[in-house]
N, C-alpha and C. Protein backbone atom coordinates (compact mmCIF):
# COMPACT_ATOMS: atom_id res chain seq x y z
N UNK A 1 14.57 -16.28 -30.72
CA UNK A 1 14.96 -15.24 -29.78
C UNK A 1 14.44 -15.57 -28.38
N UNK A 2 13.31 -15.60 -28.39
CA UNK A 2 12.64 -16.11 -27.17
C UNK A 2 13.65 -17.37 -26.26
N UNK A 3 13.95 -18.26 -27.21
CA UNK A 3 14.46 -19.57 -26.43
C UNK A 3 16.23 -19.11 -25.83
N UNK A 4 16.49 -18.10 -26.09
CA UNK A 4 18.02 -17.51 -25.99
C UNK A 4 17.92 -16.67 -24.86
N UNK A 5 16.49 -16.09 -24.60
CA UNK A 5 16.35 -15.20 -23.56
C UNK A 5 16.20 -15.88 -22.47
N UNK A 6 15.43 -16.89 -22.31
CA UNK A 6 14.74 -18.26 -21.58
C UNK A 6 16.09 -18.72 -21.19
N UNK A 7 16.96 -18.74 -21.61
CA UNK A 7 18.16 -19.67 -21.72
C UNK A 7 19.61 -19.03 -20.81
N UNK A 8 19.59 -17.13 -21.45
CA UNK A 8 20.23 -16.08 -20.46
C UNK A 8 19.51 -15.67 -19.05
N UNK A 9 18.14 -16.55 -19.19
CA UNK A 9 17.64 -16.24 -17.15
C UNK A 9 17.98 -16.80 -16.70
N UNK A 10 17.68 -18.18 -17.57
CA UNK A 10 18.23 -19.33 -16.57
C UNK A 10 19.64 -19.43 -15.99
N UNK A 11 20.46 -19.03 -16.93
CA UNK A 11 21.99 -18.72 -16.38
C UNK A 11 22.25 -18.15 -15.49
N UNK A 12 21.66 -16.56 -15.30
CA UNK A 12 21.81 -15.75 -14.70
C UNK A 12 20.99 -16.27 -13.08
N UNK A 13 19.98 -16.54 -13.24
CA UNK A 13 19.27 -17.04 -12.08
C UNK A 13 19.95 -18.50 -11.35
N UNK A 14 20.74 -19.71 -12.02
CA UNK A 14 21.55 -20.19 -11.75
C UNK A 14 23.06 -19.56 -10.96
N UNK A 15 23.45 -18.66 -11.72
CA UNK A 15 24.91 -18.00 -11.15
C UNK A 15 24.68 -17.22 -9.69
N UNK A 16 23.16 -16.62 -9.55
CA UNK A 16 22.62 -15.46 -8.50
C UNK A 16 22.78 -16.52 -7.34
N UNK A 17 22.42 -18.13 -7.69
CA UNK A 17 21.90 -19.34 -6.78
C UNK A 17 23.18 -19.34 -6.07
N UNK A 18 24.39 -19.89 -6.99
CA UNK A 18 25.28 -20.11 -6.85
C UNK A 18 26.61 -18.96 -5.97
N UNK A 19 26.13 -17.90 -5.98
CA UNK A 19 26.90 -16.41 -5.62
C UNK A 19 26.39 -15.83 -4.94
N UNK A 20 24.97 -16.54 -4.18
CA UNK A 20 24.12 -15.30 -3.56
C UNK A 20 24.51 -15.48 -1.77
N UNK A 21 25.56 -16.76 -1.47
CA UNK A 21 26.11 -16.83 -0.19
C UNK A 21 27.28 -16.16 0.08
N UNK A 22 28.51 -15.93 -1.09
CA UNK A 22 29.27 -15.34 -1.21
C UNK A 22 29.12 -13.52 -1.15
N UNK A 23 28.24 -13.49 -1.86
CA UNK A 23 27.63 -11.87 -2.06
C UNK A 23 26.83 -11.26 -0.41
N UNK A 24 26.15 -12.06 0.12
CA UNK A 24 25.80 -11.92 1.29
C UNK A 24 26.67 -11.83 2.25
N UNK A 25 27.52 -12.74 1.97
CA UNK A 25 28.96 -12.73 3.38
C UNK A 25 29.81 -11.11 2.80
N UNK A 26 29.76 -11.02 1.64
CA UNK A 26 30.72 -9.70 1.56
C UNK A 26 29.60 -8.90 1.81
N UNK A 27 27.95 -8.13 1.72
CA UNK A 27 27.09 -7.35 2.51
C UNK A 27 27.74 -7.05 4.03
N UNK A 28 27.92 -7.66 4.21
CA UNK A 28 27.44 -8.54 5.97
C UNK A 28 29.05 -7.66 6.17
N UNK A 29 30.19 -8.05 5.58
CA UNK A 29 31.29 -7.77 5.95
C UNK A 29 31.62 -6.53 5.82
N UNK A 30 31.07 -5.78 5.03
CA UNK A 30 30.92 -4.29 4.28
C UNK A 30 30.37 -3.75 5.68
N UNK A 31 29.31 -4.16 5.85
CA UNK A 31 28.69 -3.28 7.05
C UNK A 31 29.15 -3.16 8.48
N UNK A 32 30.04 -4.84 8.59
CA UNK A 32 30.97 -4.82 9.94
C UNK A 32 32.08 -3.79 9.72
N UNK A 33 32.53 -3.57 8.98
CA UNK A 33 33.94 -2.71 8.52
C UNK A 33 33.00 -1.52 8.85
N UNK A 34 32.15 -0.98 8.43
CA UNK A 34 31.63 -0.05 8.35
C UNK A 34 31.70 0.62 9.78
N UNK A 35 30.92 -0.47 10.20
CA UNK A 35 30.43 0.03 11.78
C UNK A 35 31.53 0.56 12.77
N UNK A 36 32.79 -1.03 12.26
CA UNK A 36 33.44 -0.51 13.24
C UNK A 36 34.62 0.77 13.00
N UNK A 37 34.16 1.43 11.38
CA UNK A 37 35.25 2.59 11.43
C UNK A 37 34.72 3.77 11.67
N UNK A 38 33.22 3.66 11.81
CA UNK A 38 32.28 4.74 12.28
C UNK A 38 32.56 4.97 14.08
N UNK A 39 33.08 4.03 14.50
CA UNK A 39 33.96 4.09 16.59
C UNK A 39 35.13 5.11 15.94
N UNK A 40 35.75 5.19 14.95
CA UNK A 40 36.87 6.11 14.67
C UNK A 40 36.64 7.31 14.39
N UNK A 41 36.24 7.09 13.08
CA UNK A 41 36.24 8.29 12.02
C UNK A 41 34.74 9.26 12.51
N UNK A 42 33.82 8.39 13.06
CA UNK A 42 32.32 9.07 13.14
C UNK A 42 31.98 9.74 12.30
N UNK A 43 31.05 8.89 11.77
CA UNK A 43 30.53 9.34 9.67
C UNK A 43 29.45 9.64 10.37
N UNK A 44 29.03 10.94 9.61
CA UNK A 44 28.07 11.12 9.51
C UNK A 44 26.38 10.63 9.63
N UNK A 45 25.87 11.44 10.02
CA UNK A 45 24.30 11.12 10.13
C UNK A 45 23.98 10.02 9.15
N UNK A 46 23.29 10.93 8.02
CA UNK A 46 23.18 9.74 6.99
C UNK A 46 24.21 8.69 6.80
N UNK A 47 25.06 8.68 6.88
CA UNK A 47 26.26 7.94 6.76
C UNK A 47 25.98 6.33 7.54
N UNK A 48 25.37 6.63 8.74
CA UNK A 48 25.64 6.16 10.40
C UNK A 48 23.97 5.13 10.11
N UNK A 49 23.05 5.90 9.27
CA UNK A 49 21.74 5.71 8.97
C UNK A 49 21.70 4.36 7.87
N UNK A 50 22.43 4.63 7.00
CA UNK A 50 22.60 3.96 5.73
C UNK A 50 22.94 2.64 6.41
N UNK A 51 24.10 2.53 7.14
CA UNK A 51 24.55 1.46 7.59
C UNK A 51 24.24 0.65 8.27
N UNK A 52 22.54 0.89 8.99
CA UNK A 52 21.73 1.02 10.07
C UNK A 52 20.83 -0.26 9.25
N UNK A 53 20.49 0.37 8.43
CA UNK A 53 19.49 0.36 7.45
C UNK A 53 19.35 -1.18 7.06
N UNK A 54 20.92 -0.71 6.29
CA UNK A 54 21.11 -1.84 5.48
C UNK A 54 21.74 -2.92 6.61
N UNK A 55 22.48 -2.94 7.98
CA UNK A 55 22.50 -4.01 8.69
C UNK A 55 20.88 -4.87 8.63
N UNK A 56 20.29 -3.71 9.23
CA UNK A 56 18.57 -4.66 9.63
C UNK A 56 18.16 -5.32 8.77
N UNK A 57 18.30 -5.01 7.31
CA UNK A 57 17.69 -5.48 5.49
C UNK A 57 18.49 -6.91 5.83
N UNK A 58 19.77 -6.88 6.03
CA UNK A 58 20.35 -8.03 6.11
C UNK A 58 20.30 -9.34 7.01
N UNK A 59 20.15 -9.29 8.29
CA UNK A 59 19.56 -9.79 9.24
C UNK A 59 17.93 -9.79 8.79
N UNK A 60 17.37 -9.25 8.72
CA UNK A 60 16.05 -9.92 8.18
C UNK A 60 16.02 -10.74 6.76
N UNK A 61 17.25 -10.78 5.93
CA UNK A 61 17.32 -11.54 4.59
C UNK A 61 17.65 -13.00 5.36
N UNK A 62 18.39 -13.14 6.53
CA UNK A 62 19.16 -13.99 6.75
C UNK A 62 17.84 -14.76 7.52
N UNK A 63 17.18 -14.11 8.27
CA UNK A 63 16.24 -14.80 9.16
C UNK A 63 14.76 -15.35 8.29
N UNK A 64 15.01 -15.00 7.28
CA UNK A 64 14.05 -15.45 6.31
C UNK A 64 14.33 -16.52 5.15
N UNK A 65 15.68 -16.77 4.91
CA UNK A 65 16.89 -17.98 4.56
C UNK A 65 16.28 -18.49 5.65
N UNK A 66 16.80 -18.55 6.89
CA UNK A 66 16.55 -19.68 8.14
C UNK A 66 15.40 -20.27 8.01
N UNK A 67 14.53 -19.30 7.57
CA UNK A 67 12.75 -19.50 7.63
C UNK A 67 12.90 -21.00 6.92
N UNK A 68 13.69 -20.93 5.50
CA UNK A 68 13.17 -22.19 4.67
C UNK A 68 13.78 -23.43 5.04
N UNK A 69 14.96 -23.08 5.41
CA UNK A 69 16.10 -24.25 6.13
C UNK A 69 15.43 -25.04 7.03
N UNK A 70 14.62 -24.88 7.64
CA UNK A 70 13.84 -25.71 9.16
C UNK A 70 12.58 -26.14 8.98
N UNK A 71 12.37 -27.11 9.13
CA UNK A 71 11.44 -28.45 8.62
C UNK A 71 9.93 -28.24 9.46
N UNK A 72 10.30 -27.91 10.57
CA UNK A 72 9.53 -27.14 11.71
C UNK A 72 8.79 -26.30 11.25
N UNK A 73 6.87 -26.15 11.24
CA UNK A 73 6.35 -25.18 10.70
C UNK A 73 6.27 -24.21 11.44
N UNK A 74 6.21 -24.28 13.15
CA UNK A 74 6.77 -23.54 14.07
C UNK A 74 7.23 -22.24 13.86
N UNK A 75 8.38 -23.40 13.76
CA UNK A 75 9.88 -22.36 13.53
C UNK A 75 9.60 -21.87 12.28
N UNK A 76 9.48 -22.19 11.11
CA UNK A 76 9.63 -21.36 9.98
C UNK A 76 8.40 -19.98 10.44
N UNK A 77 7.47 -19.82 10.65
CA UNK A 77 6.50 -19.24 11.38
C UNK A 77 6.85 -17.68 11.89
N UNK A 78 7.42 -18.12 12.45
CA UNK A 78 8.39 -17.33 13.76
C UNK A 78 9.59 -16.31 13.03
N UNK A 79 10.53 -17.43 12.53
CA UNK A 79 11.73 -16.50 11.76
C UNK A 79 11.29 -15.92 10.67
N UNK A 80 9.91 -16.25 10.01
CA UNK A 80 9.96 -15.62 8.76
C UNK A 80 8.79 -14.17 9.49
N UNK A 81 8.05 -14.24 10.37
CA UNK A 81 7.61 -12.76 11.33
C UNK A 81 8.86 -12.19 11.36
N UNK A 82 9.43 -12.53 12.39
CA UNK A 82 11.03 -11.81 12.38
C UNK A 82 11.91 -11.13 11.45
N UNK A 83 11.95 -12.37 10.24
CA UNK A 83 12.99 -11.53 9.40
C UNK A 83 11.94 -10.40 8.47
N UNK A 84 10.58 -10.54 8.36
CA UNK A 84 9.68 -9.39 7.72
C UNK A 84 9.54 -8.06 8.73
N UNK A 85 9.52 -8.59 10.12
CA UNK A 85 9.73 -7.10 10.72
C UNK A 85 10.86 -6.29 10.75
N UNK A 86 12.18 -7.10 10.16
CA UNK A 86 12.99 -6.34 10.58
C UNK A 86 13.24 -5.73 9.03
């Protein structure tokens, strides 16, 4: 049992590897749609909040990706402050 469970993480943690650029670009795109039908419709408070929220969560996921991408201890330094404050 054990070696089957070991075996369904690894999959799953493989597929997350594999889907987690795709899944991010549709976040990212969810929240542009969002924003810009909130210039129309004007959603609500919470509505307006949520979307707020979760832009910043995202931009700080992304600036903390960058963090590992750059060879530079500098730079990794810097973007990974950044993407934790935001």
């Amino acid at each position: 049992i054990h070696e089957h469970v070991g075996n369904n993480i690894q999959e799953m943690l493989t597929f997350l590897k594999n889907k987690s650029l795709l899944v991010f670009k549709f976040l990212i795109g969810f929240v542009l749609v969002g924003k810009i039908l909130n210039w129309f419709l004007n959603f609500d408070y919470e509505t307006n909040k949520i979307l707020n929220i979760t832009m910043f969560c995202l931009i700080g996921i992304a600036y903390l990706a960058f963090a590992w991408a750059f060879d530079n201890i500098k730079l990794k330094i810097v973007l990974t402050i950044c993407g934790i404050y935001l």
